[in-house]
Protein backbone atom coordinates (compact mmCIF):
# COMPACT_ATOMS: atom_id res chain seq x y z
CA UNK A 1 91.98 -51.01 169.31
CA UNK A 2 94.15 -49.68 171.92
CA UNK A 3 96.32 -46.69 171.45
CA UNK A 4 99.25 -48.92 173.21
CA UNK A 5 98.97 -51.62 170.20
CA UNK A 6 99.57 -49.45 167.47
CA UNK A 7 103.02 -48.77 166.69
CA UNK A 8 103.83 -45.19 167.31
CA UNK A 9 105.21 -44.09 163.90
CA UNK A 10 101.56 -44.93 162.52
CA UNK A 11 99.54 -43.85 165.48
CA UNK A 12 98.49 -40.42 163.74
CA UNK A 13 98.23 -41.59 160.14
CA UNK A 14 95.82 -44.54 161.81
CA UNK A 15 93.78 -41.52 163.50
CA UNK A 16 93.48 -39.23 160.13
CA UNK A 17 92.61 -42.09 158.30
CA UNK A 18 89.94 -43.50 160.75
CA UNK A 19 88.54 -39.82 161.11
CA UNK A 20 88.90 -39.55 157.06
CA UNK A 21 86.45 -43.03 156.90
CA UNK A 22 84.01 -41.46 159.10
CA UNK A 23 83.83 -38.14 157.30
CA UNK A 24 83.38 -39.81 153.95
CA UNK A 25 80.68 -42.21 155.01
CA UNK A 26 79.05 -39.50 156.63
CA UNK A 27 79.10 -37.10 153.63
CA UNK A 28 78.22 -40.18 151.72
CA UNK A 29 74.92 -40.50 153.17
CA UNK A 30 73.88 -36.97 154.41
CA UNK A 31 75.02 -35.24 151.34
CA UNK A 32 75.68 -37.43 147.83
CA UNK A 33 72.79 -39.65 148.16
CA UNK A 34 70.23 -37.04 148.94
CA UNK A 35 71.59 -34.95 146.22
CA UNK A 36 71.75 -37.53 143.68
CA UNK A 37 75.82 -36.85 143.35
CA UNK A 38 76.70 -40.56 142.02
CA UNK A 39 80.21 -39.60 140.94
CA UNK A 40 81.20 -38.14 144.39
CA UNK A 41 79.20 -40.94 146.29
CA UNK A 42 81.13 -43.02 144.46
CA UNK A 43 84.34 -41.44 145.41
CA UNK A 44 83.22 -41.22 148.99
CA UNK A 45 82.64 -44.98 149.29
CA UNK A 46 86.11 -45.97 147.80
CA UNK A 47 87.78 -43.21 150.18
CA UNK A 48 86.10 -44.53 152.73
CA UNK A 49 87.22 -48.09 151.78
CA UNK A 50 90.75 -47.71 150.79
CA UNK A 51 91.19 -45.69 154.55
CA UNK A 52 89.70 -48.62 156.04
CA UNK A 53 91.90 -50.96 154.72
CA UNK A 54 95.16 -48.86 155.10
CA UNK A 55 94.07 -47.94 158.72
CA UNK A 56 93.84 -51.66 159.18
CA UNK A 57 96.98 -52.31 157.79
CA UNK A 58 99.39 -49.50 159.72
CA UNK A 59 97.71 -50.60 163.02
CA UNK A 60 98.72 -54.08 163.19
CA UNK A 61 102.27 -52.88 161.35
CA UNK A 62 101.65 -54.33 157.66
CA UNK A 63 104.96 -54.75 155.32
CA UNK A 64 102.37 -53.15 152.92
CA UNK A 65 101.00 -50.44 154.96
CA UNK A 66 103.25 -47.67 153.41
CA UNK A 67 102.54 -48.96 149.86
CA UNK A 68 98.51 -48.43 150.59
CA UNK A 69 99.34 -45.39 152.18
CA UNK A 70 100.42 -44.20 148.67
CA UNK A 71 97.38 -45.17 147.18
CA UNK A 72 95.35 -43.77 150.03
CA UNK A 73 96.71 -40.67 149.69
CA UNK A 74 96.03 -40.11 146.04
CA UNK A 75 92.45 -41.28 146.63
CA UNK A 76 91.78 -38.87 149.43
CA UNK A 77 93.26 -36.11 147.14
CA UNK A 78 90.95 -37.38 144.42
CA UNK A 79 87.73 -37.33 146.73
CA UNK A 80 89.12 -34.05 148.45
CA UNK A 81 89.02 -32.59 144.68
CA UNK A 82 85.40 -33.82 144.22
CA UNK A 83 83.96 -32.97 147.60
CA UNK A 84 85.52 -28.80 147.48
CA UNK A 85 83.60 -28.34 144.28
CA UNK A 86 80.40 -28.28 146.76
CA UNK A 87 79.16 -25.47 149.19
CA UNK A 88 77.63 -28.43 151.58
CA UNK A 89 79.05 -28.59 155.30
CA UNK A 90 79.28 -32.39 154.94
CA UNK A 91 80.95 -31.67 151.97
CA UNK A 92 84.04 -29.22 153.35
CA UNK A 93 84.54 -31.76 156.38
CA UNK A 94 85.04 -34.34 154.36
CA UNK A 95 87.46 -32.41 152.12
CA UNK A 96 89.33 -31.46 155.08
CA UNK A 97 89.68 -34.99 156.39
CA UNK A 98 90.95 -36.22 153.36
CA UNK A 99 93.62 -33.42 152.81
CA UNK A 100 94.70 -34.28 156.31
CA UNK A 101 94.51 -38.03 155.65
CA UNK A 102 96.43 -37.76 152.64
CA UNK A 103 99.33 -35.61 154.47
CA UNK A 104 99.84 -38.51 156.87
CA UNK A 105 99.38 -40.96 154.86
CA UNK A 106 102.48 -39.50 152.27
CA UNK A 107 104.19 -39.39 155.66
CA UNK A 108 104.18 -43.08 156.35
CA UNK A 109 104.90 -43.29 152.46
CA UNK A 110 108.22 -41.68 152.63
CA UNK A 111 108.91 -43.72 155.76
């Protein structure tokens, strides 16, 4: 997806979220599964999930992108919560990419 086909008002939330996806998968499978954390693997997946679909959404300029931004944003705060109760690297990144996720995404929110 080019940078060029993304309207430019959602061009950063589209980057935190896709970077927010990655971190979540990523701390899905290098850190909750070998741990046996189900609740935040759990939380992970939908994180991962609802950025996926609200990434989707902003980059081919959705009527309902800022309405799944909202929701985005309280899941990424949610799995943000979960994944700062851990001392595991995968953990913090994936914190950190949903805090920023979530402060993007209440930016396309508020419009």
């Amino acid at each position: 997806m080019a940078a060029t086909m993304i309207e430019q008002r959602y061009q950063e939330a589209v980057e935190a979220c896709a970077r927010c996806r990655q971190s979540c998968e990523t701390c899905h499978y290098n850190c909750c599964l070998p741990n046996g954390s189900a609740d935040c693997g759990r939380l992970c997946v939908d994180c991962a999930e609802i950025c996926r679909l609200c990434e989707t959404l902003m980059a081919r300029g959705s009527q309902w992108a800022p309405q799944v931004a909202v929701l985005c944003a309280q899941v990424c705060d949610a799995c943000a919560e979960q994944c700062e109760r851990s001392d595991s690297d995968y953990c913090r990144a994936c914190a950190h990419a949903c805090r920023e996720c979530a402060r993007q995404c209440r930016s396309i929110a508020a419009g």
